[in-house]
PDB file of N, CA and C in Angstrom:
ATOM      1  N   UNK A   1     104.633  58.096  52.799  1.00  0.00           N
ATOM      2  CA  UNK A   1     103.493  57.233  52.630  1.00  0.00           C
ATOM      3  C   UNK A   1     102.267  58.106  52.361  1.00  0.00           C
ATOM      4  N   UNK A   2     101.620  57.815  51.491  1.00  0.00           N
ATOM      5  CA  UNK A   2     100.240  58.593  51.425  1.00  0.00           C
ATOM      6  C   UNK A   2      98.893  57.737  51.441  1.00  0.00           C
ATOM      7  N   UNK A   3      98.459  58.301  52.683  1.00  0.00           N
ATOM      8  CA  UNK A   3      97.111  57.940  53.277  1.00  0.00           C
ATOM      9  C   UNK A   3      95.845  58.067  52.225  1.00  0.00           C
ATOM     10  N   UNK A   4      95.225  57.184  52.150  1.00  0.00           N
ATOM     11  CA  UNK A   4      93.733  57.072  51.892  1.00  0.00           C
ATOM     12  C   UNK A   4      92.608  57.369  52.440  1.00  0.00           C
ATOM     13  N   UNK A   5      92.078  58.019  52.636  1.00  0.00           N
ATOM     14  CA  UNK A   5      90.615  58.736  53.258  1.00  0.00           C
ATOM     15  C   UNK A   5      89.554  57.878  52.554  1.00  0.00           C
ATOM     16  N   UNK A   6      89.394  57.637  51.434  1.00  0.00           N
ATOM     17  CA  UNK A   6      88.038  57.388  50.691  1.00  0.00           C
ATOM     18  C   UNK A   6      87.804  56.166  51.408  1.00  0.00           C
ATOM     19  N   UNK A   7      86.561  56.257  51.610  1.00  0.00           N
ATOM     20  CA  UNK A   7      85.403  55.313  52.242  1.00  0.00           C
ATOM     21  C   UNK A   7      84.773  54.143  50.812  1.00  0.00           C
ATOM     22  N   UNK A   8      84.728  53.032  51.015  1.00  0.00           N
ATOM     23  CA  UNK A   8      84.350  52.341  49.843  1.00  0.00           C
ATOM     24  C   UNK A   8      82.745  52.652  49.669  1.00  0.00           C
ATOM     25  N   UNK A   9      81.822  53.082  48.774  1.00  0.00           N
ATOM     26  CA  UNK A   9      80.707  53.357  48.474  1.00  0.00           C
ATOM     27  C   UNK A   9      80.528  52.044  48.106  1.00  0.00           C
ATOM     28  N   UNK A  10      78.672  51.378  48.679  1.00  0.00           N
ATOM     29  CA  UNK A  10      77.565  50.715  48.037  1.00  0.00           C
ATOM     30  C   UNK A  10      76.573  51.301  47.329  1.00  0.00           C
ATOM     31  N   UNK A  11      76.680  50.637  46.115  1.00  0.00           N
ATOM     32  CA  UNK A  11      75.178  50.870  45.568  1.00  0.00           C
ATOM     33  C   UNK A  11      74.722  49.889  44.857  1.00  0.00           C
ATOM     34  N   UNK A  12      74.142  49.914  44.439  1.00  0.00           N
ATOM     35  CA  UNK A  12      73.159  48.216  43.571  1.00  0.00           C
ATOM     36  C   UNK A  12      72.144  48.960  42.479  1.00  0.00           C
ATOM     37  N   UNK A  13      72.222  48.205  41.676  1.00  0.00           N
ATOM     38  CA  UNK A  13      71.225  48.736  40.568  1.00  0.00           C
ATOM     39  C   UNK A  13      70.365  47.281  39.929  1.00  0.00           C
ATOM     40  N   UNK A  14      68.818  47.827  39.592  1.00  0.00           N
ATOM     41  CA  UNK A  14      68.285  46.719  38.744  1.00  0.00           C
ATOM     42  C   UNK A  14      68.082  47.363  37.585  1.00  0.00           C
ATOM     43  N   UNK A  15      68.280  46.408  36.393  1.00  0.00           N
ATOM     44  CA  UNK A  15      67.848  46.783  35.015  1.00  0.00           C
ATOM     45  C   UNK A  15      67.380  46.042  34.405  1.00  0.00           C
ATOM     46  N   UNK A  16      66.742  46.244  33.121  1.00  0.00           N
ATOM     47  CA  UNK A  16      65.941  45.783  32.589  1.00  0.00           C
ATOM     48  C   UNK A  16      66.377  45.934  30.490  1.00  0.00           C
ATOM     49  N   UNK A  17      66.474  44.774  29.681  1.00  0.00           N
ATOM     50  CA  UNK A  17      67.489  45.322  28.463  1.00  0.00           C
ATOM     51  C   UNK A  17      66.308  44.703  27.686  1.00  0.00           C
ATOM     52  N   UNK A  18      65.732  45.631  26.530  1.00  0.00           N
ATOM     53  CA  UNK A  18      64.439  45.331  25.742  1.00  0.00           C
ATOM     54  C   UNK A  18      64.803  44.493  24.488  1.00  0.00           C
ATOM     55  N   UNK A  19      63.967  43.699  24.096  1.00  0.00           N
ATOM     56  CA  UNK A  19      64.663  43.041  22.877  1.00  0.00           C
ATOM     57  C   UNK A  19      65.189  43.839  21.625  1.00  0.00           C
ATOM     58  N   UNK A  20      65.131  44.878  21.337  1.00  0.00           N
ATOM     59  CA  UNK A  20      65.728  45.878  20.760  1.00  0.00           C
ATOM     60  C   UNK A  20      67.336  46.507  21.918  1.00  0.00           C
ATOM     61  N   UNK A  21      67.619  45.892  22.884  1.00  0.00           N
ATOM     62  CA  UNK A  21      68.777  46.356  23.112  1.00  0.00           C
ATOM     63  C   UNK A  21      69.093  47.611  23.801  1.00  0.00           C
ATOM     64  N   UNK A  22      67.603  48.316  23.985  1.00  0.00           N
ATOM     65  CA  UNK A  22      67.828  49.329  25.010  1.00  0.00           C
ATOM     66  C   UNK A  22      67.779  48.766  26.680  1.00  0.00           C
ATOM     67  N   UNK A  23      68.302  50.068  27.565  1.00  0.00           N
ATOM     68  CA  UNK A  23      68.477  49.444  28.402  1.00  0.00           C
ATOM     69  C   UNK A  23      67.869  50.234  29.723  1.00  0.00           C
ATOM     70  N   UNK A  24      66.744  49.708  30.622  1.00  0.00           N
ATOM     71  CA  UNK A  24      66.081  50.881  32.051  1.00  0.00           C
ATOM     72  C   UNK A  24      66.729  50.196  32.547  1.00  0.00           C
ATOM     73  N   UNK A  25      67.315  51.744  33.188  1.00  0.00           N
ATOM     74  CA  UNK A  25      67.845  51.081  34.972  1.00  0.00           C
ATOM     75  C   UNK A  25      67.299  51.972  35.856  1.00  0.00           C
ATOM     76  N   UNK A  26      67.482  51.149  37.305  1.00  0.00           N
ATOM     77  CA  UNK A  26      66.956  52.184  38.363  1.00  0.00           C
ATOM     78  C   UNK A  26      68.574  51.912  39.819  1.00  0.00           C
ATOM     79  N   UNK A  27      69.404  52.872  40.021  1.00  0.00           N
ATOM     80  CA  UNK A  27      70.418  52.980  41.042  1.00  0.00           C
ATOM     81  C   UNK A  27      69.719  53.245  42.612  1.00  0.00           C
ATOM     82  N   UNK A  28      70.022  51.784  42.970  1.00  0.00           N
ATOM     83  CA  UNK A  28      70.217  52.392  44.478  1.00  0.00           C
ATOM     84  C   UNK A  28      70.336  51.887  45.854  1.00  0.00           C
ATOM     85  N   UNK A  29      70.462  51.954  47.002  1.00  0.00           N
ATOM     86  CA  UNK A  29      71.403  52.100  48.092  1.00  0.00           C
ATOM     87  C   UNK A  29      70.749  50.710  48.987  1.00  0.00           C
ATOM     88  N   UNK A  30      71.294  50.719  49.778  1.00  0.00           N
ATOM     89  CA  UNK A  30      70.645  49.099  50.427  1.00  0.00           C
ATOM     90  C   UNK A  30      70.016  48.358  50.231  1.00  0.00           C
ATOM     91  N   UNK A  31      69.690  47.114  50.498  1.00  0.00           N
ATOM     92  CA  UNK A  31      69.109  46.082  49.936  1.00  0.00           C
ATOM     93  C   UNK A  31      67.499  46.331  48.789  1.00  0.00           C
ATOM     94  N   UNK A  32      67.317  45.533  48.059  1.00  0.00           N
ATOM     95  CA  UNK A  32      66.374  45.608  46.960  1.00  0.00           C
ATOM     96  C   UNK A  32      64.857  45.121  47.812  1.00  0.00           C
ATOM     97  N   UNK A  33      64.369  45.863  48.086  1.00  0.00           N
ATOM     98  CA  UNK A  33      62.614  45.812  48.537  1.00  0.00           C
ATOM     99  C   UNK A  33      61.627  45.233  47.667  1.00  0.00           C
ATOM    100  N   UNK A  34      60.712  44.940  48.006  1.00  0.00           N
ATOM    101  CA  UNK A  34      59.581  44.685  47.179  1.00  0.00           C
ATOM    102  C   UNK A  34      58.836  46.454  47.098  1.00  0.00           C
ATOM    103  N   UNK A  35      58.666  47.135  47.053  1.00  0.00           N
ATOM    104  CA  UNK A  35      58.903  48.452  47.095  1.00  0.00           C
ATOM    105  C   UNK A  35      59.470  49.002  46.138  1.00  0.00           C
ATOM    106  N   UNK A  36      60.589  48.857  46.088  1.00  0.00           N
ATOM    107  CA  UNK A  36      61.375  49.042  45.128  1.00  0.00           C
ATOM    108  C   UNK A  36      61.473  48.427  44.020  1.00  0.00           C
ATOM    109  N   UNK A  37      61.486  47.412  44.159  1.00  0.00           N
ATOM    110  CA  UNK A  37      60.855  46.388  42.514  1.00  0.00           C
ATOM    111  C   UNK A  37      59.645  46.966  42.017  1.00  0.00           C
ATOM    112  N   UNK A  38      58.883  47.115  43.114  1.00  0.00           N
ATOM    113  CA  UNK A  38      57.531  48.054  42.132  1.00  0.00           C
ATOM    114  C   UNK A  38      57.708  49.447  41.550  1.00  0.00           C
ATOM    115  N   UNK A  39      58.246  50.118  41.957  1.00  0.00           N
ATOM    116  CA  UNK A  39      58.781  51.541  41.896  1.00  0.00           C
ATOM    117  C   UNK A  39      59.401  51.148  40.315  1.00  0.00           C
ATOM    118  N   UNK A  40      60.530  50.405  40.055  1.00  0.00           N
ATOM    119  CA  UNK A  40      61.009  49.744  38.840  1.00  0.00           C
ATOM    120  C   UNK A  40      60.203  49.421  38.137  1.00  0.00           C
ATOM    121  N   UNK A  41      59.414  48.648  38.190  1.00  0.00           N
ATOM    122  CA  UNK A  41      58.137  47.854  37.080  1.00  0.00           C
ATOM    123  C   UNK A  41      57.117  48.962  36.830  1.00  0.00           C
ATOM    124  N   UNK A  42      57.040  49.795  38.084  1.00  0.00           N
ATOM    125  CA  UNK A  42      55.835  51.319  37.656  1.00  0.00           C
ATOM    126  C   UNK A  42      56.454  51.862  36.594  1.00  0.00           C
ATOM    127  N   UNK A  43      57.914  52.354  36.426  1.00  0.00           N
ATOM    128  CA  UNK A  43      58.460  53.100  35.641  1.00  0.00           C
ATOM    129  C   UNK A  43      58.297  52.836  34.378  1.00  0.00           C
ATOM    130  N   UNK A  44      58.709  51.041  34.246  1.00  0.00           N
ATOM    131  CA  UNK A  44      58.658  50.512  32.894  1.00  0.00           C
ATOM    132  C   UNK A  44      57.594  50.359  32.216  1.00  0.00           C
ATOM    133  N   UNK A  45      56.800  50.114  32.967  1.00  0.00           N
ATOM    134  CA  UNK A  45      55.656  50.123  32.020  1.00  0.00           C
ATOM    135  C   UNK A  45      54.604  51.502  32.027  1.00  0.00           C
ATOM    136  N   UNK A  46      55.128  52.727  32.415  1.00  0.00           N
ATOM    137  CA  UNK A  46      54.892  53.687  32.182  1.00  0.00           C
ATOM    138  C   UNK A  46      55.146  54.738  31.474  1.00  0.00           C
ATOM    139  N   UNK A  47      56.529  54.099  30.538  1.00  0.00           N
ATOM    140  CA  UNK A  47      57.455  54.346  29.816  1.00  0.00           C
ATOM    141  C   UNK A  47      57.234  53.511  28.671  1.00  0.00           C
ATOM    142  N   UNK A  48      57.226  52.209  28.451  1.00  0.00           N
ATOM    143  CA  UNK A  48      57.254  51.277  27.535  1.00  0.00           C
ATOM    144  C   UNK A  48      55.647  51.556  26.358  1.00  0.00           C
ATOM    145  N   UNK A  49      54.627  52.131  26.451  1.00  0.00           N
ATOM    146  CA  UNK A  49      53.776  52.164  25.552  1.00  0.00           C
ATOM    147  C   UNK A  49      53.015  50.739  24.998  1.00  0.00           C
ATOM    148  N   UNK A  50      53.180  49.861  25.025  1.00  0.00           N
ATOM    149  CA  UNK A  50      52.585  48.145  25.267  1.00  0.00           C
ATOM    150  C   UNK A  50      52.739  47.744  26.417  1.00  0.00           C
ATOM    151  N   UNK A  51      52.523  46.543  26.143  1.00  0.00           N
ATOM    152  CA  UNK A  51      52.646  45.768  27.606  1.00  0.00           C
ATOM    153  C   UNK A  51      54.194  45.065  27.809  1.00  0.00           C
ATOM    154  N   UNK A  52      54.355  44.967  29.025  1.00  0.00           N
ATOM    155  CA  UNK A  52      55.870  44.634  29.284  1.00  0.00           C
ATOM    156  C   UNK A  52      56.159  42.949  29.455  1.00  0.00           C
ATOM    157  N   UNK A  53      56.668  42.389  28.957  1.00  0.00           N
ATOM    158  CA  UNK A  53      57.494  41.254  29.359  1.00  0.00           C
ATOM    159  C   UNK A  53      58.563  40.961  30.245  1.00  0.00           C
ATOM    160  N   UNK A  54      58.504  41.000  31.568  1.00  0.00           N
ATOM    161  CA  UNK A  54      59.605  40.632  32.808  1.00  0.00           C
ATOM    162  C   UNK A  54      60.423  39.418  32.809  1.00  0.00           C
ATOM    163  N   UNK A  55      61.445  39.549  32.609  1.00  0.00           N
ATOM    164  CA  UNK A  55      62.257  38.140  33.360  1.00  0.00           C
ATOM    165  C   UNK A  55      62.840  38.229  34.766  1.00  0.00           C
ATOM    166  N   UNK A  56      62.673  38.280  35.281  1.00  0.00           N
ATOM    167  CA  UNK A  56      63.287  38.088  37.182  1.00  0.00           C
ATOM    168  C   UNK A  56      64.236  36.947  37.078  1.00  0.00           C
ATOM    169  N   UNK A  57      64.738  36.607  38.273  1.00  0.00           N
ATOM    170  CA  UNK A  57      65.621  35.938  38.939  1.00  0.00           C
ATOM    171  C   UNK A  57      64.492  35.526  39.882  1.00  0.00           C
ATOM    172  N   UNK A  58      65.048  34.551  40.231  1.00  0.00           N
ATOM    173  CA  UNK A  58      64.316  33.775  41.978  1.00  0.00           C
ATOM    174  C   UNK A  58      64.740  34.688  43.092  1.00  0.00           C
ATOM    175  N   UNK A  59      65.346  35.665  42.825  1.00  0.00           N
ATOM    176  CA  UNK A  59      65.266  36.783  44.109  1.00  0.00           C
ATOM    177  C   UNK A  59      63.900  36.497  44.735  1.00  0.00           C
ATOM    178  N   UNK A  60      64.251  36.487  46.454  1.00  0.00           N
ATOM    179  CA  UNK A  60      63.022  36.526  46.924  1.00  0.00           C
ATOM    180  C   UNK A  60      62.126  37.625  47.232  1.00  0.00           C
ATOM    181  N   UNK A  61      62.728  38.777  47.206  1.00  0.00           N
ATOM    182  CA  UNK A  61      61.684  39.980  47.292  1.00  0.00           C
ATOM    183  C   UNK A  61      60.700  40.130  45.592  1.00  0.00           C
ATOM    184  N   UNK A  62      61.272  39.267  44.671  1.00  0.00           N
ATOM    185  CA  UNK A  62      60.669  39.382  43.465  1.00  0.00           C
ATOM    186  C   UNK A  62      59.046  38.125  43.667  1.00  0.00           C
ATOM    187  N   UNK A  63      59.353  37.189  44.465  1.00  0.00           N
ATOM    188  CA  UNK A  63      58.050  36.851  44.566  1.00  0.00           C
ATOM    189  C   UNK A  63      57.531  36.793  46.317  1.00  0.00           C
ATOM    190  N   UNK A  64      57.655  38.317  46.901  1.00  0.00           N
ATOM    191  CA  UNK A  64      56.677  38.694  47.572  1.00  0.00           C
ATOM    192  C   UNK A  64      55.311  38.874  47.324  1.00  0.00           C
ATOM    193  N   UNK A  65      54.377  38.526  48.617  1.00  0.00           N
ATOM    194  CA  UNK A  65      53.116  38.866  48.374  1.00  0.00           C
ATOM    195  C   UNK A  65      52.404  40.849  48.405  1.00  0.00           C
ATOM    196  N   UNK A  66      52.698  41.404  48.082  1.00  0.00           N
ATOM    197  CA  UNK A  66      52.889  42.637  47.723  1.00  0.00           C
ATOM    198  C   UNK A  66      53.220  42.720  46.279  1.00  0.00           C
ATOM    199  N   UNK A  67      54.168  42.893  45.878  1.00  0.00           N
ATOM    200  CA  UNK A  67      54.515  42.253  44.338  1.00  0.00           C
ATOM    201  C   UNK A  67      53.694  41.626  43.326  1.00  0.00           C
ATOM    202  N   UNK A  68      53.224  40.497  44.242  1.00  0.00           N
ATOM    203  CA  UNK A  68      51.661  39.499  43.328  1.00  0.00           C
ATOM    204  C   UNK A  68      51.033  40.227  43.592  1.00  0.00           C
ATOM    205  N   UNK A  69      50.619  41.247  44.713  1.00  0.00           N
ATOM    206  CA  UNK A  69      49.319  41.915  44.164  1.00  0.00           C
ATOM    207  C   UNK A  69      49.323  42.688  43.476  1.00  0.00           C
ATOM    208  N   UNK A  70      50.489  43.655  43.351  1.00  0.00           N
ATOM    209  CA  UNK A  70      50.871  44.657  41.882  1.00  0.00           C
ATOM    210  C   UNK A  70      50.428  43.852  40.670  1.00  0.00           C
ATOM    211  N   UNK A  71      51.502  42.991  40.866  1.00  0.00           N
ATOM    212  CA  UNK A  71      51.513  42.180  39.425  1.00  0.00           C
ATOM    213  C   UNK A  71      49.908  42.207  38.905  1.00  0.00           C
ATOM    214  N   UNK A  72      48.892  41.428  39.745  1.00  0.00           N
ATOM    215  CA  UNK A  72      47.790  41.021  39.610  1.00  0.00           C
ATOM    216  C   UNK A  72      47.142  42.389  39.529  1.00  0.00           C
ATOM    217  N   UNK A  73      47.078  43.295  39.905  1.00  0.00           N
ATOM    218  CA  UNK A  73      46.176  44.900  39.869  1.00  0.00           C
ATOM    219  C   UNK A  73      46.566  44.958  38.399  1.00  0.00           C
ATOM    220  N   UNK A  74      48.530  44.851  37.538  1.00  0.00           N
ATOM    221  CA  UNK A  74      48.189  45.322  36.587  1.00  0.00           C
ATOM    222  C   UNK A  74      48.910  44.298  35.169  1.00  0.00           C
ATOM    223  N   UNK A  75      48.069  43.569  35.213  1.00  0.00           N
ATOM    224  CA  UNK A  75      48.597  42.375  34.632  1.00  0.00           C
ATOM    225  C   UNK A  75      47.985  42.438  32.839  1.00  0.00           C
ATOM    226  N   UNK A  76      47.714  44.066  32.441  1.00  0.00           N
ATOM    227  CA  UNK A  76      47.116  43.967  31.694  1.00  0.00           C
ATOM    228  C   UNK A  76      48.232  44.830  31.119  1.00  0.00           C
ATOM    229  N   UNK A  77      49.277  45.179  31.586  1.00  0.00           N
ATOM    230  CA  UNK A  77      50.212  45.709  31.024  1.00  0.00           C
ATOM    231  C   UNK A  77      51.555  45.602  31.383  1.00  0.00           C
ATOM    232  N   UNK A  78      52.033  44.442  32.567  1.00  0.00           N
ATOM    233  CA  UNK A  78      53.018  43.760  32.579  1.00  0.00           C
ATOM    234  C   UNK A  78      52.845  42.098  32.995  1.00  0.00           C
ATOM    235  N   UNK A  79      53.584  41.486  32.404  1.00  0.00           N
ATOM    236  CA  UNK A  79      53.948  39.788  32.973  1.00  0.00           C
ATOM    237  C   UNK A  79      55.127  39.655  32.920  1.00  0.00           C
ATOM    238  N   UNK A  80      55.469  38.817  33.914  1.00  0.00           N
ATOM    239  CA  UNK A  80      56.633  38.371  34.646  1.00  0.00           C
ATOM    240  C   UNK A  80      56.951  37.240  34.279  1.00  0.00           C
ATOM    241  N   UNK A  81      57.866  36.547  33.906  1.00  0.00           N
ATOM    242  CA  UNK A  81      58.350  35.111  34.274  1.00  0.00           C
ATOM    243  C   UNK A  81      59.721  35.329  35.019  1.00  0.00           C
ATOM    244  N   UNK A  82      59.566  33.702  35.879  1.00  0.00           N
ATOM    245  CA  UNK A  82      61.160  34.060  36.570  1.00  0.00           C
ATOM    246  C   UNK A  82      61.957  32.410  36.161  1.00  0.00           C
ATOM    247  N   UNK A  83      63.508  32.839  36.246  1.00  0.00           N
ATOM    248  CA  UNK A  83      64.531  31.965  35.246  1.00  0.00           C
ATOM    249  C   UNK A  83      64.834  31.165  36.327  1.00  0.00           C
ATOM    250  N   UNK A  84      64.938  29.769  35.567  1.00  0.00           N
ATOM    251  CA  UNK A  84      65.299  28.718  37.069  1.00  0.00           C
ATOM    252  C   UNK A  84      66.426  29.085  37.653  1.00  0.00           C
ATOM    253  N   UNK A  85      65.998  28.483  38.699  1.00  0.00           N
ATOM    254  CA  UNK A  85      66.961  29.157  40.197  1.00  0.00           C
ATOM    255  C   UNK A  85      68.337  28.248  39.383  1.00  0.00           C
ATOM    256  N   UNK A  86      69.990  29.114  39.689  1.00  0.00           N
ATOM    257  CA  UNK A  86      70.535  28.958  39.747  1.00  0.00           C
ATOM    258  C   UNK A  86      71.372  29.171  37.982  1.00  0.00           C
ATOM    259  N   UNK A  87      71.028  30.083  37.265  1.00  0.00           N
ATOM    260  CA  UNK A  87      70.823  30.014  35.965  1.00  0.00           C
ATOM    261  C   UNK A  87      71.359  31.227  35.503  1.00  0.00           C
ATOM    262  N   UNK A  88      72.067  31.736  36.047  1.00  0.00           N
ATOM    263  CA  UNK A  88      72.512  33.510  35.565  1.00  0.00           C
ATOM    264  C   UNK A  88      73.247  33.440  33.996  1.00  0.00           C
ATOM    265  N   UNK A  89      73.542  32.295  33.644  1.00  0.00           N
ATOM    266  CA  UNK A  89      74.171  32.279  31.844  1.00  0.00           C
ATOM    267  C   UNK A  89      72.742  32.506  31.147  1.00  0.00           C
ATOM    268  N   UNK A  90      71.629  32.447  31.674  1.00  0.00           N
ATOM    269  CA  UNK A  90      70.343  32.782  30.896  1.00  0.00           C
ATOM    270  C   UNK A  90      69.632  34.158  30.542  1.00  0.00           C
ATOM    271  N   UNK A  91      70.435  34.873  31.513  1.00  0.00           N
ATOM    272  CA  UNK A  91      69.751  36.505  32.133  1.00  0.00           C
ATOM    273  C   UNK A  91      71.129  37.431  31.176  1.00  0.00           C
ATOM    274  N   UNK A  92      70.337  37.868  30.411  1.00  0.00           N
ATOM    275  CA  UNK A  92      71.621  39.154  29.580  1.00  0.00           C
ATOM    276  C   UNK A  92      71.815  40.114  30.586  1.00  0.00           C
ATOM    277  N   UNK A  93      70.971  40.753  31.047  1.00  0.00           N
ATOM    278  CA  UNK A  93      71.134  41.227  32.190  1.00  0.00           C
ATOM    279  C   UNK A  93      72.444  41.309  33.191  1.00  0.00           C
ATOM    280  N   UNK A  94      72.725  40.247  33.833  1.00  0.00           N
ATOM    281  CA  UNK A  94      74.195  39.500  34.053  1.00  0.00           C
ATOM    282  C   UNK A  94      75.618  39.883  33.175  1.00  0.00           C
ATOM    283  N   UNK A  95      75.283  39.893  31.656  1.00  0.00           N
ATOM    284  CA  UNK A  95      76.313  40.207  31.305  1.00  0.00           C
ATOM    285  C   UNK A  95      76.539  42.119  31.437  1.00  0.00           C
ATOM    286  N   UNK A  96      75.531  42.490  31.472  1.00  0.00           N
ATOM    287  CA  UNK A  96      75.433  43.999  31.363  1.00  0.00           C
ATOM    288  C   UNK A  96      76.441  44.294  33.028  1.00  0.00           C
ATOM    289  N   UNK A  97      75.193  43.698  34.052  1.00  0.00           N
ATOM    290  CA  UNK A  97      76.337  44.072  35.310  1.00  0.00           C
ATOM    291  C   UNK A  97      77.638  43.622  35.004  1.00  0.00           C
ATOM    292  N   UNK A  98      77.784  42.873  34.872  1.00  0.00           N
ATOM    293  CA  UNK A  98      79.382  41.982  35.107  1.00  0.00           C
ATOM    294  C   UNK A  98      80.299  43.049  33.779  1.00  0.00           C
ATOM    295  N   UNK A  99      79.911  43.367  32.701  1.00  0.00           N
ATOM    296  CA  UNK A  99      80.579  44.594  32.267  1.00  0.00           C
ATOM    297  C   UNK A  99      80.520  45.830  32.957  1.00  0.00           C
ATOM    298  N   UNK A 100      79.765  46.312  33.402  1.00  0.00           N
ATOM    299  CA  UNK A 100      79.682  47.608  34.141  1.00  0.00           C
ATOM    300  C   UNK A 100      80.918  47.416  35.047  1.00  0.00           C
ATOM    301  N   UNK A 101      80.711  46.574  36.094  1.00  0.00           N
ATOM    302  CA  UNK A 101      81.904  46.088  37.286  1.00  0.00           C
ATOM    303  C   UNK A 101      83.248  45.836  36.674  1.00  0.00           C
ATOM    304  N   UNK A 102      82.860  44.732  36.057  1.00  0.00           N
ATOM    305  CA  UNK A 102      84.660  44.865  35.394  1.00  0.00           C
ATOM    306  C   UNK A 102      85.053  45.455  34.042  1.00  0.00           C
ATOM    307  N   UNK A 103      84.456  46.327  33.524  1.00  0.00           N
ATOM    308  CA  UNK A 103      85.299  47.045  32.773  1.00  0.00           C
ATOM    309  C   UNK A 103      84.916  48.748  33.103  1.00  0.00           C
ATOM    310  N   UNK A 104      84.598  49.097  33.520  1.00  0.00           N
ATOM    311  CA  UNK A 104      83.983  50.068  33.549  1.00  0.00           C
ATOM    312  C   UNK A 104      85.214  51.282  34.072  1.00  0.00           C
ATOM    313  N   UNK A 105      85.271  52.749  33.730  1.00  0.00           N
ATOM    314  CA  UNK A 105      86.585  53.573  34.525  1.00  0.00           C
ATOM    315  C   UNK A 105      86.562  53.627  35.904  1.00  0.00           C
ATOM    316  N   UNK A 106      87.449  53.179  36.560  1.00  0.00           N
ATOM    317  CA  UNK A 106      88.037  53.167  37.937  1.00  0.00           C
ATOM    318  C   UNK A 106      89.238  54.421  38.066  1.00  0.00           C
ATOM    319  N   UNK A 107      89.651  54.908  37.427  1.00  0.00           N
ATOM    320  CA  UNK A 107      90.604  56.111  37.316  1.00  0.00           C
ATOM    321  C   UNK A 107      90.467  57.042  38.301  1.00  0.00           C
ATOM    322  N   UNK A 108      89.085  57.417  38.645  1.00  0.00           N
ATOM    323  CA  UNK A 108      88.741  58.575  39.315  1.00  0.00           C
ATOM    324  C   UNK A 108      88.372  57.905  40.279  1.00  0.00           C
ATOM    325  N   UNK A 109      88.503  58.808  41.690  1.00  0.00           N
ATOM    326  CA  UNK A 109      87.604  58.306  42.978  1.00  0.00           C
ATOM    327  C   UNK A 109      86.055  58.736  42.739  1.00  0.00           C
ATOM    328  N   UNK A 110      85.314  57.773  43.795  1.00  0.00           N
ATOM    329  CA  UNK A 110      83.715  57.974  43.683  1.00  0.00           C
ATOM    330  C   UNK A 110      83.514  58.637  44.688  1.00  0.00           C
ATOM    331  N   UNK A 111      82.841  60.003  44.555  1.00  0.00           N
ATOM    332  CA  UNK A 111      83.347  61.268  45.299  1.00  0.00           C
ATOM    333  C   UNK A 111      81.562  61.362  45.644  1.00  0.00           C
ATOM    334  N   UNK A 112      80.521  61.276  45.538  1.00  0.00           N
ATOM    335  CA  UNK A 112      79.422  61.593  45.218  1.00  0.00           C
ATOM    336  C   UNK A 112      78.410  60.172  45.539  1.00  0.00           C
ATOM    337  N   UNK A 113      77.533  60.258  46.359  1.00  0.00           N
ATOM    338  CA  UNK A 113      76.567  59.431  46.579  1.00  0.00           C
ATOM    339  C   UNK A 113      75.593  59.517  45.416  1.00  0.00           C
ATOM    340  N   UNK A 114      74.908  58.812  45.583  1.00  0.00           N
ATOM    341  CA  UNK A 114      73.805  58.340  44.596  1.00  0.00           C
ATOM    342  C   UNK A 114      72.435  59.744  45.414  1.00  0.00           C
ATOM    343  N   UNK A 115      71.594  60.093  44.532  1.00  0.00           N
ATOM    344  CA  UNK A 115      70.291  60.796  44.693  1.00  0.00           C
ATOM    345  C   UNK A 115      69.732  60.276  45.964  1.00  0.00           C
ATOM    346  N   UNK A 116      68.589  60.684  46.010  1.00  0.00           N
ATOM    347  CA  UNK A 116      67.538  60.257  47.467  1.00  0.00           C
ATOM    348  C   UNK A 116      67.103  58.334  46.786  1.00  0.00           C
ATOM    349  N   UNK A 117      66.958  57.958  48.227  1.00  0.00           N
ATOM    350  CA  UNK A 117      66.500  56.659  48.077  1.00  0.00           C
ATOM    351  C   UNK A 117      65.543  56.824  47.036  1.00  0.00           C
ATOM    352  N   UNK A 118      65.053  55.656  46.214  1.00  0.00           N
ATOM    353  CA  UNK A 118      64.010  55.657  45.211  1.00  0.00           C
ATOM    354  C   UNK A 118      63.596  54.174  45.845  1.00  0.00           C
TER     355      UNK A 118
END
């Protein structure tokens, strides 16, 4: 019989896919913060060169009050809309995870944690 050692790894990722088809992501480890959504939206639109167009989900750390005040400090170079609750055939996004997960190589073990929290 041969034993298994490997420990199942979590990680979670949010991304973001531009109407041109590129794609930001940000990887990482326990639940999604309002913190961390900003950390994400700092990137993009620090990267993006115009102003950004957001689609969210009704995640609730996406309409924390922390968040609205980002939003509102920089609303001159990102806006948000969020997709009615219950609606994931609307979010491309969705299809990107749901390929990553199920098709993606499983061959090898996941030997390696993800970087420092972000």
């Amino acid at each position: 019989m041969l034993k298994v050692t490997a420990k199942r790894a979590h990680i979670s990722m949010i991304s973001a896919i531009t109407n041109e088809g590129k794609v930001r992501f940000m990887i990482y480890r326990e639940a999604m913060t309002q913190a961390k959504l900003i950390v994400f939206m700092s990137r993009l639109i620090r990267d993006a060169g115009r102003k950004v167009y957001l689609i969210l989900d009704n995640l609730k750390v996406h309409h924390g009050k922390k968040v609205a005040e980002w939003l509102e400090a920089h609303k001159e170079e990102i806006v948000v809309f969020y997709l009615p609750s219950y609606s994931p055939e609307l979010n491309p996004d969705e299809y990107l995870n749901g390929n990553l997960k199920n098709q993606g190589s499983f061959r090898y073990p996941y030997r390696h944690r993800v970087g420092p929290e972000t």
